[in-house]
Protein backbone atom coordinates (compact mmCIF):
# COMPACT_ATOMS: atom_id res chain seq x y z
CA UNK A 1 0.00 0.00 0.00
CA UNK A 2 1.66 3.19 -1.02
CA UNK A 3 1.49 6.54 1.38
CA UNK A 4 -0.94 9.26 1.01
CA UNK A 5 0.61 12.58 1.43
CA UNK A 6 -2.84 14.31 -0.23
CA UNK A 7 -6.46 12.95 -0.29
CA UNK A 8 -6.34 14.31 -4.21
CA UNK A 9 -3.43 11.54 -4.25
CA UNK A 10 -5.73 8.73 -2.23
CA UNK A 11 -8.48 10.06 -4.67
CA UNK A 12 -6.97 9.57 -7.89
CA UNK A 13 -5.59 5.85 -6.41
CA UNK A 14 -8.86 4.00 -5.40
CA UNK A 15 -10.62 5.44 -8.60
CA UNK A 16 -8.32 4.74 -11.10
CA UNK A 17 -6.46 1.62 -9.83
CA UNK A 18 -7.30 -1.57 -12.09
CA UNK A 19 -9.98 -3.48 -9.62
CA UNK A 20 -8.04 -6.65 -9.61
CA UNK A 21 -5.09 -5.09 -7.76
CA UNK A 22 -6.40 -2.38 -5.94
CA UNK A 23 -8.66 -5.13 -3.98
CA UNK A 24 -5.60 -7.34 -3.44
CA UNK A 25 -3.43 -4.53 -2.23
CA UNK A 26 -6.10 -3.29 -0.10
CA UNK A 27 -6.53 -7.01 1.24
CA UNK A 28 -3.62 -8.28 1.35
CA UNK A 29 -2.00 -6.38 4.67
CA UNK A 30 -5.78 -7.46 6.20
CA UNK A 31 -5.22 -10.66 5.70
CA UNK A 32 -2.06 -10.93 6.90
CA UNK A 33 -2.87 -9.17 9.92
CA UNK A 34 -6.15 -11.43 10.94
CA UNK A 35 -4.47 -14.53 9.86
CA UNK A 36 -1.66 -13.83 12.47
CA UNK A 37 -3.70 -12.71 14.74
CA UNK A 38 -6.05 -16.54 14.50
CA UNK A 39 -2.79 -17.95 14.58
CA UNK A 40 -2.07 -16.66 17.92
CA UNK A 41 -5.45 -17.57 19.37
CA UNK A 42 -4.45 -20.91 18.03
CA UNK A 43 -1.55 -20.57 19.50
CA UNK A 44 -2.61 -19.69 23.10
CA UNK A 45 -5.03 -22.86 22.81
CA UNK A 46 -2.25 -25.14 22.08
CA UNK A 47 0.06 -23.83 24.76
CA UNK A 48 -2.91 -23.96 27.48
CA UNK A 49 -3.88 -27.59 25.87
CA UNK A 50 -0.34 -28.82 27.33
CA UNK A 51 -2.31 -27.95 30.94
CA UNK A 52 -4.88 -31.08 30.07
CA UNK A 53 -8.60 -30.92 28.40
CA UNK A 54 -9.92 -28.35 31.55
CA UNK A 55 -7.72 -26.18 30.63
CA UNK A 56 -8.61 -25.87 26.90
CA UNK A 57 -11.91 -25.97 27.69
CA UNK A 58 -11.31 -22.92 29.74
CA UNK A 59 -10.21 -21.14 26.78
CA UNK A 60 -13.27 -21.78 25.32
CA UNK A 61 -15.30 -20.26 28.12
CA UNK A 62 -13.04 -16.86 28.00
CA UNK A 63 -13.53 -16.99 24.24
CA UNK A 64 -16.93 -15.24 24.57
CA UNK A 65 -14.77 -12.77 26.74
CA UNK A 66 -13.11 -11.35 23.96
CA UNK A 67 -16.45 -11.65 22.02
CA UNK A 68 -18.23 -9.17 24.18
CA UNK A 69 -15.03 -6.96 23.94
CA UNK A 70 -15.56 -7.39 20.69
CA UNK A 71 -19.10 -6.22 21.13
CA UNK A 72 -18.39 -2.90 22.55
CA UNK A 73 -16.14 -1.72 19.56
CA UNK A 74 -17.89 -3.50 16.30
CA UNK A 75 -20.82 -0.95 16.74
CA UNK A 76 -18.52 1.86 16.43
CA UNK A 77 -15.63 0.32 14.63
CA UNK A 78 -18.15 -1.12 11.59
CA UNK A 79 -20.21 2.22 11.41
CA UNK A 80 -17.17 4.56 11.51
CA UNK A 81 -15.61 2.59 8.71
CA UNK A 82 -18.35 2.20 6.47
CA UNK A 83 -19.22 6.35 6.88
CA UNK A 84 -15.80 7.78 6.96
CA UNK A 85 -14.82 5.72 3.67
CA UNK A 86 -17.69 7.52 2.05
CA UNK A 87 -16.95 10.64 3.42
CA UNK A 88 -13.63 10.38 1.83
CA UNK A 89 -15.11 9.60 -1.42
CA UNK A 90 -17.09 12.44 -1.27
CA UNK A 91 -14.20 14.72 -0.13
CA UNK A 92 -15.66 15.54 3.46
CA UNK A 93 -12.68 14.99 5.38
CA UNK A 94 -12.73 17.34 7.88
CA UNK A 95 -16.38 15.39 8.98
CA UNK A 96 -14.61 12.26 8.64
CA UNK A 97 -11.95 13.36 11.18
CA UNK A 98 -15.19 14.35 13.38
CA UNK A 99 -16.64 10.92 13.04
CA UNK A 100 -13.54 8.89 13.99
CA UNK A 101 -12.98 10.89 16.97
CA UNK A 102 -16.24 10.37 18.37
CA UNK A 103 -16.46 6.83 18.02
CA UNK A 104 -12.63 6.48 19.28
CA UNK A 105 -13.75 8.10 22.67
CA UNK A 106 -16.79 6.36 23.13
CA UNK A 107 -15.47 2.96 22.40
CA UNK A 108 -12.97 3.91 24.98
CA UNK A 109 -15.74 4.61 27.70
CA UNK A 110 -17.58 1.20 26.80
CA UNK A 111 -14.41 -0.96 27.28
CA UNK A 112 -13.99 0.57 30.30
CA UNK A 113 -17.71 -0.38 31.13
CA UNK A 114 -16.94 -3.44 30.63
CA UNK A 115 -13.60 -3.93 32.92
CA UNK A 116 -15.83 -2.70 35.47
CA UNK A 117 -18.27 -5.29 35.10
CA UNK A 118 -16.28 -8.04 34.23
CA UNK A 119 -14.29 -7.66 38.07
CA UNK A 120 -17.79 -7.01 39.52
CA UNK A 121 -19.24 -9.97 38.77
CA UNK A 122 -16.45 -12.70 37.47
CA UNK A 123 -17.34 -15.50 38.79
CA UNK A 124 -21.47 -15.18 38.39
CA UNK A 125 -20.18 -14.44 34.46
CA UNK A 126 -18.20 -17.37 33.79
CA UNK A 127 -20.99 -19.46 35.08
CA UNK A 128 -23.20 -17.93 32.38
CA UNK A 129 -20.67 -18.50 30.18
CA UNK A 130 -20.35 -22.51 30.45
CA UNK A 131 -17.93 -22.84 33.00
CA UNK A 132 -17.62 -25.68 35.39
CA UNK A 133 -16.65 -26.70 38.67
CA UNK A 134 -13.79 -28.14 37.14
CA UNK A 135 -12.72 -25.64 34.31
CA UNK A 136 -13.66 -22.15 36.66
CA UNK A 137 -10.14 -22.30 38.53
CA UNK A 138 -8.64 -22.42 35.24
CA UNK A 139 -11.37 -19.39 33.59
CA UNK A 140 -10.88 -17.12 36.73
CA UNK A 141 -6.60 -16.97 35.91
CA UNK A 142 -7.56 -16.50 32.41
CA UNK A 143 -10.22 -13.13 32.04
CA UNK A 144 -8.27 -11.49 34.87
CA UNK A 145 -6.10 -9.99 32.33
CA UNK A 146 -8.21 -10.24 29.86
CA UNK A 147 -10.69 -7.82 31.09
CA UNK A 148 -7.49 -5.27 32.64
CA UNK A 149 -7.09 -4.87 28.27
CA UNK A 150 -10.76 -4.31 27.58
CA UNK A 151 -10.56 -0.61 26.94
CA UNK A 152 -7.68 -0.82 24.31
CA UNK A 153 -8.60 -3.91 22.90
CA UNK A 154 -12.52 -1.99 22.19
CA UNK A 155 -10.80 0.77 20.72
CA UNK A 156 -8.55 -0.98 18.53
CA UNK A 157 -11.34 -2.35 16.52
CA UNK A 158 -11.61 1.15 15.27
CA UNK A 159 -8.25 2.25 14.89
CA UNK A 160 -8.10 -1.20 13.29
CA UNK A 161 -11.74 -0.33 10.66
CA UNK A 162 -10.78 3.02 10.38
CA UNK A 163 -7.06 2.76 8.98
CA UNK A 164 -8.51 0.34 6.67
CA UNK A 165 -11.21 2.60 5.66
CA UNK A 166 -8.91 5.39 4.75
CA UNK A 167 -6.39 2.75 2.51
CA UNK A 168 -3.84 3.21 4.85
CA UNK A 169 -4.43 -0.89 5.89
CA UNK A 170 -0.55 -1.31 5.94
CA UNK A 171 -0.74 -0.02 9.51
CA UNK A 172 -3.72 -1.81 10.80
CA UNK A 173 -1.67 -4.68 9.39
CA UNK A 174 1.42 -4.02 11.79
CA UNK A 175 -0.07 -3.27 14.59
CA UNK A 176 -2.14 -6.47 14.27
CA UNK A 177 0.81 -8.55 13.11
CA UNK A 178 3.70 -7.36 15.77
CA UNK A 179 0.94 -8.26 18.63
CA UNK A 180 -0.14 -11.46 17.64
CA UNK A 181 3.97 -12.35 17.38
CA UNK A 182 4.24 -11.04 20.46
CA UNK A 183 1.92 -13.13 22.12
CA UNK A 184 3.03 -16.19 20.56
CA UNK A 185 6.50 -15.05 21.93
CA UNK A 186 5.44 -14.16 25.67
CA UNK A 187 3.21 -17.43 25.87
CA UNK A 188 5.53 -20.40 26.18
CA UNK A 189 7.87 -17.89 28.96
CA UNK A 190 4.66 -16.87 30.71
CA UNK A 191 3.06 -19.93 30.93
CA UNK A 192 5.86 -22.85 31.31
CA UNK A 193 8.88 -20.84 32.16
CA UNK A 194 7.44 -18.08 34.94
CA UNK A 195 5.31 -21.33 35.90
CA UNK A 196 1.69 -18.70 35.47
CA UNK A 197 -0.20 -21.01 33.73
CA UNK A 198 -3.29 -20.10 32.20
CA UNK A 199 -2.59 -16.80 33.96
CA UNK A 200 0.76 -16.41 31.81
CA UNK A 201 -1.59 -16.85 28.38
CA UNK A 202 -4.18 -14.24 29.65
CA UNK A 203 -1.06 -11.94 30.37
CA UNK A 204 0.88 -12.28 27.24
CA UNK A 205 -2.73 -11.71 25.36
CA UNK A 206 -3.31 -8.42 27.23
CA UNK A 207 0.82 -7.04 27.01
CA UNK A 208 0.25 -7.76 23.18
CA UNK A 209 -3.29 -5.84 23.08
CA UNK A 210 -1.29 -3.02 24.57
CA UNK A 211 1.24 -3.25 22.37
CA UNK A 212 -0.58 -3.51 19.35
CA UNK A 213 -2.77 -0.12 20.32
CA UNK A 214 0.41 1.67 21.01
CA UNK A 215 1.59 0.80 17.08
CA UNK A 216 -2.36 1.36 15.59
CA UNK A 217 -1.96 4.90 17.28
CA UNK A 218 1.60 6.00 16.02
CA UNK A 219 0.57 7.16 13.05
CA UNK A 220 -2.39 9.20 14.35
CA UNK A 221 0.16 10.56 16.65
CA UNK A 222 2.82 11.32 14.43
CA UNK A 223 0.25 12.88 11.35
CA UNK A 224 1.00 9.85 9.30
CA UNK A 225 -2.76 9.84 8.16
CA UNK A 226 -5.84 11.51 6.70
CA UNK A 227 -7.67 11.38 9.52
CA UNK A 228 -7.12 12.48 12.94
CA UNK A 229 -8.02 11.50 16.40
CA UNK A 230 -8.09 14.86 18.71
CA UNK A 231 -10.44 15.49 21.74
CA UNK A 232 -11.62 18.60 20.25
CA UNK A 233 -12.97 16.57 17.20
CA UNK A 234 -15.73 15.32 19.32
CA UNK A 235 -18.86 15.98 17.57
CA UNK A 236 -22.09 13.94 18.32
CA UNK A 237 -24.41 14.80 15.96
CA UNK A 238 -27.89 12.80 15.31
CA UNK A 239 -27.21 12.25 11.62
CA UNK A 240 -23.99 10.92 12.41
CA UNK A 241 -25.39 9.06 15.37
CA UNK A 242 -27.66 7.32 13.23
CA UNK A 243 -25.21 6.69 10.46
CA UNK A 244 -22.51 4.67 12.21
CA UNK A 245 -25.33 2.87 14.53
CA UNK A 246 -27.60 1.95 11.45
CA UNK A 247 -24.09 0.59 9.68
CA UNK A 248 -22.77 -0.63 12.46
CA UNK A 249 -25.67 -2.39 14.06
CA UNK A 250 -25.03 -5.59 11.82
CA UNK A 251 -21.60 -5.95 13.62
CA UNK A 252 -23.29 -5.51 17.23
CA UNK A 253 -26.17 -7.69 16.59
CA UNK A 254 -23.77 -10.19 14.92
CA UNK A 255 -21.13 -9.98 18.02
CA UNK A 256 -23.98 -10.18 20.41
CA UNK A 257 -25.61 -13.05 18.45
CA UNK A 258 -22.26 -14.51 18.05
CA UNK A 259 -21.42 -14.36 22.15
CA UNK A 260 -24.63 -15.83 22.93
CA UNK A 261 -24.17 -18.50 20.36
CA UNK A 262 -21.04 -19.21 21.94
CA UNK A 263 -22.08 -19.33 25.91
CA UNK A 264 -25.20 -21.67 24.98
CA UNK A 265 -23.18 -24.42 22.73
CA UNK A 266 -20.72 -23.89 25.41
CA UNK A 267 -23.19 -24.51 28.39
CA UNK A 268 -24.83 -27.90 25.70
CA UNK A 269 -21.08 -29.03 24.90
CA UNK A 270 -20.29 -29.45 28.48
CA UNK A 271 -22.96 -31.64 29.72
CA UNK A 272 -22.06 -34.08 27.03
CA UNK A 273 -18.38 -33.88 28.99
CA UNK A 274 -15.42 -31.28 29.10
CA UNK A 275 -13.70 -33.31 26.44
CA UNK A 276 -16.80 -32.40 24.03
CA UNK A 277 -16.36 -28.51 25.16
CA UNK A 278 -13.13 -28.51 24.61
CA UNK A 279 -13.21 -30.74 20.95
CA UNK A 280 -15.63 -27.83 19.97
CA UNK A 281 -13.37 -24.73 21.11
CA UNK A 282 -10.45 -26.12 19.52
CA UNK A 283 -12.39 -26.67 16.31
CA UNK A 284 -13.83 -23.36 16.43
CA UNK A 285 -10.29 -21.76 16.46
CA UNK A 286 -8.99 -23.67 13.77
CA UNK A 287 -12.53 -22.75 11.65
CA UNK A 288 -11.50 -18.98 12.70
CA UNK A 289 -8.01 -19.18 11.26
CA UNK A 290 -9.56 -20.04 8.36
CA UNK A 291 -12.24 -17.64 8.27
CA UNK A 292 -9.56 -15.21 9.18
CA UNK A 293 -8.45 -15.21 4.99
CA UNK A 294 -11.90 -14.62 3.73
CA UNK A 295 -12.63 -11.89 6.78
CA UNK A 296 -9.11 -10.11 5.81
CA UNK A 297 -10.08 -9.84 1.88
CA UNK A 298 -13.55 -8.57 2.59
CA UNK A 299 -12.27 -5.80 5.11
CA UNK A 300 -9.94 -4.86 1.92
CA UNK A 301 -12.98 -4.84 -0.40
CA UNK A 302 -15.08 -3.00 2.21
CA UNK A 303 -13.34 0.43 1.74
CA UNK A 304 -12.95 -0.02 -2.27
CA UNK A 305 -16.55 -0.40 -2.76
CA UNK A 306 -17.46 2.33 0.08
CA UNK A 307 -15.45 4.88 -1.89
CA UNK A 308 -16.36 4.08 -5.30
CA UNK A 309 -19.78 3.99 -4.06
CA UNK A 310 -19.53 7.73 -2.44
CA UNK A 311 -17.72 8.90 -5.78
CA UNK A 312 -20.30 7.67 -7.51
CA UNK A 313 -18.14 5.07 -9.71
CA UNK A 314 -20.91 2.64 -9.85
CA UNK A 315 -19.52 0.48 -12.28
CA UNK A 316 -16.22 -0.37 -10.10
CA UNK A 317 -18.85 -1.23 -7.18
CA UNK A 318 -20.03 -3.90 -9.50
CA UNK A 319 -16.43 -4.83 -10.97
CA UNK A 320 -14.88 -5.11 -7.31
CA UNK A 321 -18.17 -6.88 -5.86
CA UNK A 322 -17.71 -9.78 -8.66
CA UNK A 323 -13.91 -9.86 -8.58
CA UNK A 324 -14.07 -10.01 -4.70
CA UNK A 325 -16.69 -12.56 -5.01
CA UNK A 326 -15.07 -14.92 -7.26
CA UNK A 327 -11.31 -14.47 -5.52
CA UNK A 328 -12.71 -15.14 -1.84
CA UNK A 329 -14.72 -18.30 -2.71
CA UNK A 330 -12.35 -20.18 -4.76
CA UNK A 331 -9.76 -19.65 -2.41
CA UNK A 332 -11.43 -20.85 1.08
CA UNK A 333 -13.10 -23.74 -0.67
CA UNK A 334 -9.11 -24.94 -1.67
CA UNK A 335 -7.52 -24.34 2.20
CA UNK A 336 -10.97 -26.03 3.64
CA UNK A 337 -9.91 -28.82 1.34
CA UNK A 338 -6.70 -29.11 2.75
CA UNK A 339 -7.99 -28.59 6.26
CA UNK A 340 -10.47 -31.27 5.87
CA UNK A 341 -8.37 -33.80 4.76
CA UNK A 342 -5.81 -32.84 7.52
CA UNK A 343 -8.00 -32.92 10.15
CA UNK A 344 -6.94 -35.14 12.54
CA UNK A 345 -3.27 -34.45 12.73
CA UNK A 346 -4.13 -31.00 13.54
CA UNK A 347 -6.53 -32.10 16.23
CA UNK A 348 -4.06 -34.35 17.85
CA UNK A 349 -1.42 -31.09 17.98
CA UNK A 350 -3.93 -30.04 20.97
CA UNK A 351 -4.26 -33.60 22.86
CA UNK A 352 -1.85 -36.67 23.71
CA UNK A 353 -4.42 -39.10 25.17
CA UNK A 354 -7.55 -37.70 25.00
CA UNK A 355 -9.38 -39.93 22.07
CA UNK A 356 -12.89 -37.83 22.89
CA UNK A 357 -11.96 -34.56 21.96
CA UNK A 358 -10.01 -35.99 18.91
CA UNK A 359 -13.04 -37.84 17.84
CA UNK A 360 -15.87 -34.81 18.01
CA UNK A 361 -12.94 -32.08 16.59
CA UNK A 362 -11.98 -34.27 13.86
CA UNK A 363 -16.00 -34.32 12.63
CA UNK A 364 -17.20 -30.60 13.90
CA UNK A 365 -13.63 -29.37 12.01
CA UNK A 366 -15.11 -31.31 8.72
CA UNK A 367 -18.18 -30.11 8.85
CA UNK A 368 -17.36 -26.24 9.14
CA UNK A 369 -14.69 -26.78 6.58
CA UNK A 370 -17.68 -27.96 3.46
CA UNK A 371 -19.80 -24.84 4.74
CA UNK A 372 -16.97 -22.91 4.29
CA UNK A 373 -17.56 -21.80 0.28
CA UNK A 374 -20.96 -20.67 1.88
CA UNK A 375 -19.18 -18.89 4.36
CA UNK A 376 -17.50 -16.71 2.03
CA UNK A 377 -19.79 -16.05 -0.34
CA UNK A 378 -21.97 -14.55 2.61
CA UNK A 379 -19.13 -12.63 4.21
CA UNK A 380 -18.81 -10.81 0.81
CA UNK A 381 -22.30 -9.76 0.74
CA UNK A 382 -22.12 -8.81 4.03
CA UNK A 383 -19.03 -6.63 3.32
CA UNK A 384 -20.74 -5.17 0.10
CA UNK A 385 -24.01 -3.65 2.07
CA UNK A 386 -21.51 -2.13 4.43
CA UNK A 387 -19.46 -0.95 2.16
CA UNK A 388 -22.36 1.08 0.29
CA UNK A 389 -24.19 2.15 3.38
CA UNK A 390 -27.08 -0.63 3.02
CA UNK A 391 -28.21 -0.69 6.68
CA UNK A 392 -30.89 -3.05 6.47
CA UNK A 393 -29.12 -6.06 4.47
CA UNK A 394 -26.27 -5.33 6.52
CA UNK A 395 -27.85 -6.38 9.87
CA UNK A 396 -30.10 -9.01 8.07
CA UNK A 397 -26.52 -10.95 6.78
CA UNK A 398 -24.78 -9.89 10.05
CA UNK A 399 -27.88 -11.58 12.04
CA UNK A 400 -28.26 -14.92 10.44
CA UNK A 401 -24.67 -16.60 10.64
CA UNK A 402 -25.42 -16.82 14.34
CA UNK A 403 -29.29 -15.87 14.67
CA UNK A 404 -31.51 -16.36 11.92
CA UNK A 405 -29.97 -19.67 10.84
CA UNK A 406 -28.41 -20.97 14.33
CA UNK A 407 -30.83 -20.73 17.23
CA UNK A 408 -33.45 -22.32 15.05
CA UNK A 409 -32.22 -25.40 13.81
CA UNK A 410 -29.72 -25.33 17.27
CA UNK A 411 -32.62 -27.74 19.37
CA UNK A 412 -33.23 -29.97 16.68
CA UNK A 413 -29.48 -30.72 15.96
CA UNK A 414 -29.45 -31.44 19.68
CA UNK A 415 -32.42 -33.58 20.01
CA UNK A 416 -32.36 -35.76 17.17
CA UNK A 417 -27.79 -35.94 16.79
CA UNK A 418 -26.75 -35.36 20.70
CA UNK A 419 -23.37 -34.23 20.92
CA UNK A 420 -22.74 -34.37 17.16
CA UNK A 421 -25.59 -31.89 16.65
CA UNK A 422 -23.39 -30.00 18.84
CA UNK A 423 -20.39 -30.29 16.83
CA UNK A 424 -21.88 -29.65 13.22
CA UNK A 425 -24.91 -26.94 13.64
CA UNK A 426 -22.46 -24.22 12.97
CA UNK A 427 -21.59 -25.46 9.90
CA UNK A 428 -25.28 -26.26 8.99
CA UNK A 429 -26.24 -22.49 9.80
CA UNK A 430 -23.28 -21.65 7.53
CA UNK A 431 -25.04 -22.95 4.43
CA UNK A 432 -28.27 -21.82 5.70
CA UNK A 433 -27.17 -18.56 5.11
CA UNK A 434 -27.09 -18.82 1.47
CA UNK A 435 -31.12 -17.85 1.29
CA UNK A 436 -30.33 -14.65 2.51
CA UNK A 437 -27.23 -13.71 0.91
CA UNK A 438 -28.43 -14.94 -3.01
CA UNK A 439 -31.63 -12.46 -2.73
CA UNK A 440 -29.85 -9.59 -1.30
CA UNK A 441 -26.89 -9.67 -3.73
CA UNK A 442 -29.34 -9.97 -6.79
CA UNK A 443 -31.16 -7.20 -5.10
CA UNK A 444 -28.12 -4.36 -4.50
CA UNK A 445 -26.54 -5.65 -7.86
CA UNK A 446 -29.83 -4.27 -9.39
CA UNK A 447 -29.60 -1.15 -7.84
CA UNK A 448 -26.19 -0.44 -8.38
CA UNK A 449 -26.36 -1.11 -12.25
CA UNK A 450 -30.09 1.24 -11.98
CA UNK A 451 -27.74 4.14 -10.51
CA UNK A 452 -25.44 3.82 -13.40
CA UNK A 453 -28.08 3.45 -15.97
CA UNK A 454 -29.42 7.00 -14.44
CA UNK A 455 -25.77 8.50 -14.64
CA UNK A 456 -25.00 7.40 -17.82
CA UNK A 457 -28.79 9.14 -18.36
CA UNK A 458 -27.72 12.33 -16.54
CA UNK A 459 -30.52 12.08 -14.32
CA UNK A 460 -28.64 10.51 -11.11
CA UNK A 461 -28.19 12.92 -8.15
CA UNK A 462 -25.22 14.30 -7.27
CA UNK A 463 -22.74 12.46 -4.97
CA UNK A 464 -23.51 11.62 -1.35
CA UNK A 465 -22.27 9.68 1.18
CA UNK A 466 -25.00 8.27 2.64
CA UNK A 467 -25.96 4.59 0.94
């Protein structure tokens, strides 16, 4: 990604930038930086797996930790994105400054909220979140500093968005790819050599959260970027309010869907046995490494259809939407190959004599892994309504993964497979999806190629940045 010294320079680069490598240039440093960051939450389960099955299953628990972090930044991080990106393409920076800044602050007071509650009310929380006599010992080392990171590791979900959002994704890349190798550093010392435990992964997860914020905000703080991040910025206005919420909402409702999905197969994995709680978490992680890939290119898609859209270049929408489409399938459907056939070695990696969890990974792993095509074709459609400011398909596509299609067919898969209705109703919901993502794709494909029929008429309306 080159540097923008100008936003006439950033201008004339996303608009006149040949589709099929502006998309992989924007990608590529997302990529890189979620992939690395999966591979150190793989990383930390395979340490904490050397513990025994309690202690993996643990990690599980404390996964739905970081997903209600997660919670209180995806509102503003997705929002702020998706709005400033079209901002830029409509050359209102000095409101896109305004917008980041807001939603920096704020997601700074809501991780704060929730280290407050999280020491409040730890163990009554872990409880809730499918923790056991047996694994809470192991749970209550693990959030403790965790929850100590909460505020930086809410806000870097914008930094993270927003540096994307602008093209400078480079950064967002390092700071993302210098923590994760942090923590994969810091975990063996903390947890074998220092003799912490599960303590020492919690603590070499929150050092690199730091750490990673610290390199996300050098470039704000050294005027390295379009945007800026100032106190005096702070401008809450309703139509802004209702921007970022109404684009961001999919990412809340889909992190909030996504946690509770999470505590309840938790909470139905373990009375089937710790060993099936923690074959699911550790199948789940390796299912998130992959996802990680398709995630990164849509996040580098995101901003190239957001600006095209608020410049009013409808036909590189459409161009980018089919090239991002077509790229992001065929790849995940070749590495869920791979991990499919693989699938047991890697499952053994995080047990020596545990034939249980090895049994239920090996076939939950499978099953997410032929969803997985599915999987990507939705996450593009997801990243397309955001991208244009398409509110309403946004949240219905952010909703179903973990909503629409999961909590439905979740008691059946239950009642009529037991535990291996457990280990494959993720993957189910995953094709599931595919009703909803066809329709809406037809549907904003159509609009975009109206808009352009209307331009090319010279009756469109002039350029906005609202979808």
């Amino acid at each position: 990604m080159p540097r923008f010294t100008d936003l006439q320079e950033k201008h004339t680069f996303m608009l006149s930038t040949p589709v099929s490598r502006l998309v992989p240039r924007m990608a590529l440093p997302s990529i890189a930086g979620m992939m690395v960051t999966s591979a150190y939450n793989l990383a930390d389960t395979l340490f904490v797996s050397r513990l025994g099955t309690s202690a993996t299953g643990a990690v599980g628990v404390n996964g739905s930790i970081d997903l209600i972090i997660m919670m209180a930044g995806s509102l503003l991080a997705t929002g702020a994105a998706s709005y400033t990106s079209r901002l830029l393409g409509a050359r209102q920076d000095q409101h896109a400054r305004e917008v980041l800044s807001t939603c920096f602050f704020i997601a700074l007071l809501l991780g704060a909220g929730v280290l407050a509650l999280g020491f409040a009310f730890q163990d009554q929380m872990l409880y809730l979140l499918g923790a056991n006599e047996e694994i809470l010992p192991y749970s209550e080392q693990y959030c403790r500093y965790i929850l100590l990171a909460a505020p930086f590791m809410a806000t870097n979900f914008v930094l993270n968005q927003c540096l994307r959002a602008e093209g400078s994704a480079i950064y967002s890349m390092a700071g993302m790819v210098i923590g994760a190798v942090l923590n994969i550093g810091l975990d063996p010392i903390f947890i074998f050599s220092c003799g912490w435990g599960v303590a020492g992964a919690s603590a070499a997860t929150a050092i690199s959260k730091l750490v990673s914020w610290c390199i996300l905000m050098i470039p704000y703080w050294r005027g390295r970027t379009l945007l800026t991040i100032k106190l005096r910025q702070i401008r809450v206005r309703w139509k802004d309010v209702r921007e970022v919420c109404s684009m961001g909402s999919a990412s809340f409702f889909r992190g909030g869907l996504g946690t509770l999905a999470a505590i309840i197969l938790n909470r139905i994995a373990v009375t089937f046995g710790t060993s099936a709680l923690a074959a699911v978490s550790v199948s789940n992680r390796i299912t998130m490494f992959m996802t990680s890939g398709c995630l990164g290119f849509g996040q580098g898609f995101q901003p190239v259809a957001g600006y095209s859209w608020g410049a009013r270049r409808f036909d590189r929408v459409r161009e980018s939407f089919r090239f991002s489409l077509a790229a992001c399938v065929a790849g995940i459907s070749v590495v869920a190959a791979l991990v499919a056939i693989f699938a047991r070695p890697l499952l053994l990696l995080f047990t020596e004599n545990d034939a249980e969890l090895v049994r239920i990974g090996v076939f939950s792993l499978r099953m997410q892994c032929l969803a997985m095509p599915f999987h990507g074709f939705g996450i593009i459609v997801n990243m397309l309504c955001a991208g244009i400011g398409r509110p309403v398909p946004t949240l219905l596509m952010g909703i179903s993964r973990q909503g629409i299609c999961f909590f439905p067919i979740l008691p059946l898969m239950v009642k009529f497979f037991g535990v291996w209705g457990v280990a494959s109703v993720q993957g189910a919901a995953d094709i599931l999806v595919m009703a909803l993502a066809v329709p809406i794709a037809v549907r904003v494909m159509r609009d975009v190629n109206r808009r352009e029929a209307e331009q090319k008429a010279g009756t469109g309306e002039p350029p906005v940045p609202e979808g």
